[in-house]
Protein backbone atom coordinates (compact mmCIF):
# COMPACT_ATOMS: atom_id res chain seq x y z
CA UNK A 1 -46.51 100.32 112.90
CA UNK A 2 -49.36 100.10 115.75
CA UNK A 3 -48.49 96.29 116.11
CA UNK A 4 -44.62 97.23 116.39
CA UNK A 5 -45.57 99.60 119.17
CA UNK A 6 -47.85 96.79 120.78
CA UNK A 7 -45.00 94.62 120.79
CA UNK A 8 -42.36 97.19 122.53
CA UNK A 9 -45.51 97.86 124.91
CA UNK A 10 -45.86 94.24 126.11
CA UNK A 11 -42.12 94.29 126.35
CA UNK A 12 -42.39 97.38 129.24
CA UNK A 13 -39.34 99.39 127.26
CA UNK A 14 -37.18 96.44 127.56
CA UNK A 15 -34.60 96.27 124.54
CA UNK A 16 -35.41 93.39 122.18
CA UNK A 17 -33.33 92.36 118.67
CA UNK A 18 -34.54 94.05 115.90
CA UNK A 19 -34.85 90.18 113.61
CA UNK A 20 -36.92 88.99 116.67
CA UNK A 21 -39.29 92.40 116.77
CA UNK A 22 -39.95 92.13 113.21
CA UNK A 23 -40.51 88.39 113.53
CA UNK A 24 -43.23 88.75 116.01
CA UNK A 25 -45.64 90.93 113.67
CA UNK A 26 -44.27 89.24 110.16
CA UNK A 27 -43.95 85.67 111.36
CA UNK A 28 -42.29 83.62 108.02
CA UNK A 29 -45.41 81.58 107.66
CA UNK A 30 -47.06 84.70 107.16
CA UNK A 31 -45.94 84.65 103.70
CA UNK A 32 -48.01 81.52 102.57
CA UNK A 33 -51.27 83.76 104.29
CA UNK A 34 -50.53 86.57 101.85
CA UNK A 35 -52.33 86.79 98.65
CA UNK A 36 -51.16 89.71 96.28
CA UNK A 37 -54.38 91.58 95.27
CA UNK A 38 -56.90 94.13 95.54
CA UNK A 39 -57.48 97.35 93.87
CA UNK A 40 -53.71 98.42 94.66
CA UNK A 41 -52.29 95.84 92.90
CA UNK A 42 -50.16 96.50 89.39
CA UNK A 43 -52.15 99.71 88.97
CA UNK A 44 -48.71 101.49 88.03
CA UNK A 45 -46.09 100.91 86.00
CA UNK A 46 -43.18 101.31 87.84
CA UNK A 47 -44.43 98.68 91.19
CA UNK A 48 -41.58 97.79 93.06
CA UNK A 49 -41.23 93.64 93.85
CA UNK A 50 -40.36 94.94 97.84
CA UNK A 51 -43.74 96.40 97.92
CA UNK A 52 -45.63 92.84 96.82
CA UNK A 53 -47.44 91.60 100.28
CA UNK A 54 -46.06 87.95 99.27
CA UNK A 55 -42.89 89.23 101.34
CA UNK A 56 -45.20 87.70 104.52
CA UNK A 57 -45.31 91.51 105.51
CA UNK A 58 -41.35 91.50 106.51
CA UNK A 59 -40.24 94.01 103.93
CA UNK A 60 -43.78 95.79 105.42
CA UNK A 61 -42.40 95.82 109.45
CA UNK A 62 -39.38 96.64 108.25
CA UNK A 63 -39.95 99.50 106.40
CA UNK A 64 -42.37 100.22 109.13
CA UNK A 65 -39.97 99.96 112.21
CA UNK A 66 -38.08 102.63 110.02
CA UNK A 67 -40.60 105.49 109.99
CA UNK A 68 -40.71 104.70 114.09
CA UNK A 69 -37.56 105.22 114.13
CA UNK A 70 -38.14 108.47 112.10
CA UNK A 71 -40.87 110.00 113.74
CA UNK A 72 -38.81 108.92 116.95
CA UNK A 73 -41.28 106.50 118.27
CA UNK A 74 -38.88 103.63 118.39
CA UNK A 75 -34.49 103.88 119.39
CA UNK A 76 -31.76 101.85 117.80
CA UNK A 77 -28.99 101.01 119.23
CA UNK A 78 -26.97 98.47 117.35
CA UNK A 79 -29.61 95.57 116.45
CA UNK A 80 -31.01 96.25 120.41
CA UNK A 81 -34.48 98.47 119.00
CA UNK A 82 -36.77 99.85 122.06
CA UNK A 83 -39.59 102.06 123.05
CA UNK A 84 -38.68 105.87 122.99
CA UNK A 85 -39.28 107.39 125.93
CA UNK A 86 -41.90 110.22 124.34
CA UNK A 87 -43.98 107.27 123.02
CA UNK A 88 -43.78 105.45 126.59
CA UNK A 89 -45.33 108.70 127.90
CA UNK A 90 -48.32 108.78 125.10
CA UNK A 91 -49.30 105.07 125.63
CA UNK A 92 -49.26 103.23 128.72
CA UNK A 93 -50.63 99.54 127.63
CA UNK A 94 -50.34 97.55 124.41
CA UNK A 95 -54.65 98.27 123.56
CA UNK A 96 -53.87 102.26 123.97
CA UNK A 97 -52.16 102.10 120.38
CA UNK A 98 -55.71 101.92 118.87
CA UNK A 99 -55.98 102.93 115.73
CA UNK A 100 -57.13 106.50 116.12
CA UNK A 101 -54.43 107.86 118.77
CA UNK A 102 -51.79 106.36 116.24
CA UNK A 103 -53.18 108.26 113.57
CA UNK A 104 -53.83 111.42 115.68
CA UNK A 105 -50.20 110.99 116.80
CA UNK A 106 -48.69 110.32 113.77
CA UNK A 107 -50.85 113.58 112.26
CA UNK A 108 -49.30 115.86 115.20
CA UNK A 109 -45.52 114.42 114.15
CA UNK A 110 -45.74 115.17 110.46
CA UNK A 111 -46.96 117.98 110.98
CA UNK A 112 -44.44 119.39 113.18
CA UNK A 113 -41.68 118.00 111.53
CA UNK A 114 -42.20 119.24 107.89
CA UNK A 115 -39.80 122.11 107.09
CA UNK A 116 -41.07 124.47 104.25
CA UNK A 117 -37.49 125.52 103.81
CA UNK A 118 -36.44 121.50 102.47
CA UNK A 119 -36.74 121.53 99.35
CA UNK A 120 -39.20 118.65 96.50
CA UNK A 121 -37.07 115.70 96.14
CA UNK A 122 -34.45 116.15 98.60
CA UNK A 123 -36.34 115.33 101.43
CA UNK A 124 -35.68 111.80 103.66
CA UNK A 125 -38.58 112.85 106.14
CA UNK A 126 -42.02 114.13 106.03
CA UNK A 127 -41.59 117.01 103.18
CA UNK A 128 -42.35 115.22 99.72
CA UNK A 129 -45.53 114.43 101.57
CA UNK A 130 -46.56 117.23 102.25
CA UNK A 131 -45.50 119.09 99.28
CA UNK A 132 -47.58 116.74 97.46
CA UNK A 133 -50.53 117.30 99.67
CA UNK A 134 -50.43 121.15 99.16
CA UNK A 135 -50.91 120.27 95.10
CA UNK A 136 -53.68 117.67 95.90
CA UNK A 137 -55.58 120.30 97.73
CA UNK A 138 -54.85 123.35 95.43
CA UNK A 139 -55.14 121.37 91.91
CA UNK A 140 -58.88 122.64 91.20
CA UNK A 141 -61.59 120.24 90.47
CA UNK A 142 -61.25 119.31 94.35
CA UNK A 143 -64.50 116.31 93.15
CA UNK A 144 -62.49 114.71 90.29
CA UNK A 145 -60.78 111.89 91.39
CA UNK A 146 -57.34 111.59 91.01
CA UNK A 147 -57.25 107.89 90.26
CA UNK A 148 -53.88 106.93 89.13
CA UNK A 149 -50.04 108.15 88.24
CA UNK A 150 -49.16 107.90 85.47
CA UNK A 151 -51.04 109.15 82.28
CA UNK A 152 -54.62 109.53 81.74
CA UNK A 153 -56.37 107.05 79.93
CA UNK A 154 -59.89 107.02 79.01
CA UNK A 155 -62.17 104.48 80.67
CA UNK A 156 -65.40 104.18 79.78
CA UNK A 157 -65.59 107.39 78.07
CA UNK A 158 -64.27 108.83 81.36
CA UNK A 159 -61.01 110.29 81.42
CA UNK A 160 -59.18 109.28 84.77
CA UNK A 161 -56.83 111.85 86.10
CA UNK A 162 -53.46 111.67 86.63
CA UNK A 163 -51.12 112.54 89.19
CA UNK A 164 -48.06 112.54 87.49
CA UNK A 165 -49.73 115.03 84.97
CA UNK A 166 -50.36 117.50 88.12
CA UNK A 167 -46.93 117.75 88.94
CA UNK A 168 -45.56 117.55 85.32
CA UNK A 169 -47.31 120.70 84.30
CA UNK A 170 -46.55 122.50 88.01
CA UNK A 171 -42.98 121.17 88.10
CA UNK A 172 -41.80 119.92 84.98
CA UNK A 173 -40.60 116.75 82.99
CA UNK A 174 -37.85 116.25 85.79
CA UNK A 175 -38.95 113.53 87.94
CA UNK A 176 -36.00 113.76 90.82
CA UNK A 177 -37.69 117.32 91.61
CA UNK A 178 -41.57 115.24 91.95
CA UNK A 179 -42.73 114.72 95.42
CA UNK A 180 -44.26 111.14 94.45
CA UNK A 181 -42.18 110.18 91.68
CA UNK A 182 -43.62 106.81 90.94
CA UNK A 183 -46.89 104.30 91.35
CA UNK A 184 -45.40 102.73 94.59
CA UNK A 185 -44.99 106.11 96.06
CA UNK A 186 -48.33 107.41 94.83
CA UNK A 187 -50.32 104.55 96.33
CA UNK A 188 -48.46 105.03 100.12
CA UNK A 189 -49.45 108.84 99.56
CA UNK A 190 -53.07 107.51 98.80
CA UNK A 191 -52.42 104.95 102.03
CA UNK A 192 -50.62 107.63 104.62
CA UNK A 193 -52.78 110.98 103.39
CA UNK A 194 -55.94 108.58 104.26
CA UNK A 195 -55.36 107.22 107.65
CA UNK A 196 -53.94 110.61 108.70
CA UNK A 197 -57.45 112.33 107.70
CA UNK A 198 -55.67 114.80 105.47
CA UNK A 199 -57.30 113.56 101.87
CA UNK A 200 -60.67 111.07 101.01
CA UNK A 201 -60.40 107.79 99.01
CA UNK A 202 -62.93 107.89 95.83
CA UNK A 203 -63.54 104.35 94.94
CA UNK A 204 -61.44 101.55 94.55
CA UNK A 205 -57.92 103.77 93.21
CA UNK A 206 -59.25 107.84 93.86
CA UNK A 207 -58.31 110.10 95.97
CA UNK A 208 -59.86 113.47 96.58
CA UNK A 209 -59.02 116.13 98.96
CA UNK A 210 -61.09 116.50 102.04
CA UNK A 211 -59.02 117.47 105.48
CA UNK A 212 -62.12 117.48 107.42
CA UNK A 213 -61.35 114.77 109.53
CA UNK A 214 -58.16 115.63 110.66
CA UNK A 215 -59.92 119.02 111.22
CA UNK A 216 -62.92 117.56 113.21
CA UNK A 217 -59.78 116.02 115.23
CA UNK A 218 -57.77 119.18 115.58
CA UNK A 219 -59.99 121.89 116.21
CA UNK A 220 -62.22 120.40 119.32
CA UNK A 221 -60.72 122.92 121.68
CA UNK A 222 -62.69 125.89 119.74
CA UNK A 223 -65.28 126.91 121.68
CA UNK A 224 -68.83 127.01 119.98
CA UNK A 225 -70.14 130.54 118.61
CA UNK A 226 -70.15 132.42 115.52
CA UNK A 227 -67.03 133.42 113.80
CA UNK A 228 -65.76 135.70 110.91
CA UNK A 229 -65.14 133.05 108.20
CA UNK A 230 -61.37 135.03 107.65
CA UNK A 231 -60.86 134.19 111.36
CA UNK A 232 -62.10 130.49 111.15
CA UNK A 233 -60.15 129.57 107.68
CA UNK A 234 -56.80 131.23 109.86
CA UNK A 235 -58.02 128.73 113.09
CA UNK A 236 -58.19 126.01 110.32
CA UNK A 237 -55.07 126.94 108.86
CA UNK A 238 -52.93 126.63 112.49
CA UNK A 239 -54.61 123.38 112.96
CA UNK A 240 -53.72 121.81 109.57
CA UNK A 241 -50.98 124.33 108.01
CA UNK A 242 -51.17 122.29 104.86
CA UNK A 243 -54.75 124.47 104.18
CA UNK A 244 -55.01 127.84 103.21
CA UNK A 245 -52.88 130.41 104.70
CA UNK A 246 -51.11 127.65 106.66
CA UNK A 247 -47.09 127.51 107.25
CA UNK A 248 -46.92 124.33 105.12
CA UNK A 249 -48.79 125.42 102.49
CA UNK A 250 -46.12 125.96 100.43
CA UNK A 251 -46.00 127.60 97.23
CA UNK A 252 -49.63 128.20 96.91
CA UNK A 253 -51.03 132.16 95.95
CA UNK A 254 -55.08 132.34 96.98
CA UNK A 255 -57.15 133.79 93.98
CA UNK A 256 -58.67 137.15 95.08
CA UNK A 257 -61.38 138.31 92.58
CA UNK A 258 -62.82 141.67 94.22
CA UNK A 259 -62.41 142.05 98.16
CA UNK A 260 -62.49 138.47 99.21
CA UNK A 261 -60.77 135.70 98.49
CA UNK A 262 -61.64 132.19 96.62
CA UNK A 263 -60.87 129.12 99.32
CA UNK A 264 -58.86 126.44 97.62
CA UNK A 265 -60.64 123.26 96.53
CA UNK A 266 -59.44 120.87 99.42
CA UNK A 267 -60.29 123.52 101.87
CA UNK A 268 -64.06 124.32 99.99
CA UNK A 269 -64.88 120.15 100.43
CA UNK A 270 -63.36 119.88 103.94
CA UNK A 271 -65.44 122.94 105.18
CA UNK A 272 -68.70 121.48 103.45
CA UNK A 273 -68.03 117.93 104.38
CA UNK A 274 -67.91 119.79 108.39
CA UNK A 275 -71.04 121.07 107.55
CA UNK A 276 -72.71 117.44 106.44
CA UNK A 277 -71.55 116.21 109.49
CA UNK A 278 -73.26 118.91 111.76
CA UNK A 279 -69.71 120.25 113.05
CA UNK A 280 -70.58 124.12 111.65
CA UNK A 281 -72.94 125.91 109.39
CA UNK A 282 -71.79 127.91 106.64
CA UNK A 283 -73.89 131.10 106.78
CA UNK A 284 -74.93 133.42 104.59
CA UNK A 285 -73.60 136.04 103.37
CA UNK A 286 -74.12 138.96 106.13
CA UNK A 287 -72.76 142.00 103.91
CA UNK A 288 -71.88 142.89 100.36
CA UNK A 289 -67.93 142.89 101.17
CA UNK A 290 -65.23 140.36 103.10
CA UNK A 291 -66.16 136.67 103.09
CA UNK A 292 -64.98 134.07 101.37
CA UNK A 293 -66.08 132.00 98.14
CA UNK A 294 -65.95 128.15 98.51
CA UNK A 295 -65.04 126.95 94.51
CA UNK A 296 -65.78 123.39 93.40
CA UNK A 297 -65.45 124.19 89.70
CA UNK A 298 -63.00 126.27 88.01
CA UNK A 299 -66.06 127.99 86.17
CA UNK A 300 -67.70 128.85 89.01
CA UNK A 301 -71.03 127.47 88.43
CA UNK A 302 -70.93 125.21 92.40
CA UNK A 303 -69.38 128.84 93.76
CA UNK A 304 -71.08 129.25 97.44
CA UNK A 305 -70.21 132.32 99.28
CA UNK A 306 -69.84 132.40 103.03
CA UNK A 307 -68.93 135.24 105.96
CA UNK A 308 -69.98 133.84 109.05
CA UNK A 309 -69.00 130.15 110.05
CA UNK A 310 -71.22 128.97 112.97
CA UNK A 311 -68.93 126.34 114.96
CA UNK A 312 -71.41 123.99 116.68
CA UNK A 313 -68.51 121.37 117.75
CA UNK A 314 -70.91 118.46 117.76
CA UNK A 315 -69.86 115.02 117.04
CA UNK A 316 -72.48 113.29 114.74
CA UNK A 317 -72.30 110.50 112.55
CA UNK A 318 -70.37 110.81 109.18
CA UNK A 319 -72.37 111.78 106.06
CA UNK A 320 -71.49 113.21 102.65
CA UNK A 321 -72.73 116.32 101.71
């Protein structure tokens, strides 16, 4: 997508055939390049041939020049494809499509255009992805890896976890009503959650939830001091809505046990992972009432509880906590 953008950059809005655009990123020799590999590869049953990188990446920049089109980036008219004026305005040279302001624009687009009222499985834009991102970040055991979709299986004497068994026990056996409804669409969720800062990778297949990225991104304009940790998960929850509380958190009751309220697993790792990289301290607790519990484990054994979240808004170097 970035070097579609380039492309239409260099071209200064000038129309160009769509064939020719798609050329220029997927040349045919490509193909020979391509090796079909890596931790992705037949990890699913269920892989679709389009999605093998043998294609020379054409199936890839087409597919690609399709979400542009989507998140209207990129016009069609015809087989004449250009840059859309909006995405003129963000980027004014071919370098300015780095790979950060992509994903921080991209993040801002999905996030405005999800619609909580669409509902799982009949969704052609940005819904099914965030549906399923609500469930990755509300599933419990926020430090278990989901590693795969379909069944568990037992490696090792570990038992991975399944995706596909998240949303069969929240949703049922139907898989039309699923937002990721097969191993192709599970690994682009692992791919597009990723780059957009919304979930973690865990290893070579895993995926955790952990928003604090596109948090660390979001919330810069919050000025440093000491806030109620009720009014910092609601600042949290207007800058990602996906987290608790938020507009596109759909579906999703908080546990209250007593007069506060237990934070859902994504949002317990993405405030601790803030913490391990400097951006806030998690106080503690200042009174016997309020605040809010951060739960790891559904027993409550890793339970931390917090009232006071000290923003310090300082960029440091990325740890794990």
């Amino acid at each position: 997508m970035r070097f579609l953008l380039r492309a239409l950059l260099a071209l200064r809005e000038a129309e160009i055939d769509r064939d020719e655009l798609v050329g220029l990123v997927a040349p045919p020799g490509l193909r020979e390049a391509m090796e079909f590999g890596g931790p992705d590869a037949a990890d699913d049953a269920g892989d679709e041939p389009d999605d093998d990188p043998r294609t020379g990446g054409t199936v890839i920049a087409e597919r690609s020049l399709d979400a542009l089109q989507m998140f209207g980036l990129v016009k069609q008219h015809g087989r004449r494809v250009a840059l859309d004026h909006a995405a003129a305005r963000r980027w004014k040279n071919p370098a300015d499509v780095s790979p950060r302001s992509l994903s921080d624009v991209l993040l801002e687009l999905v996030l405005e255009m999800a619609d909580p009222e669409v509902p799982i499985g009949e969704s052609a834009g940005v819904a099914d992805f965030v549906h399923a991102l609500v469930y990755l970040h509300t599933a419990g055991h926020p430090l278990r890896p989901f590693d795969r979709f379909e069944s568990a299986v037992t490696t090792k004497g570990l038992a991975r976890r399944s995706f596909a068994s998240l949303q069969l026990e929240a949703l049922g056996p139907d898989r039309d009503g699923w937002p990721v409804t097969n191993g192709v669409r599970w690994q682009s969720f692992r791919r597009w959650s990723s780059y957009l800062g919304l979930a973690r990778p865990a290893g070579a297949t895993g995926l955790i939830p952990d928003a604090s990225t596109a948090l660390a991104r979001r919330l810069p304009a919050l000025a440093p001091g000491d806030y109620d940790v009720r009014e910092f998960v609601a600042r949290c929850a207007a800058a990602v809505p996906i987290l608790d509380g938020g507009a596109l958190q759909f579906d999703y009751d908080p546990q209250v046990e007593g007069e506060h309220a237990v934070l859902s697993g994504g949002l317990s790792v993405s405030l601790l992972q803030l913490e391990a990289d400097g951006l806030l301290t998690l106080d503690t607790p200042r009174s016997d009432t309020g605040g809010r519990t951060l739960r790891l484990r559904p027993d409550g054994t890793a339970d931390r509880r917090v009232t006071t979240v000290v923003w310090e808004r300082t960029p440091v170097r990325r740890s794990n906590w």
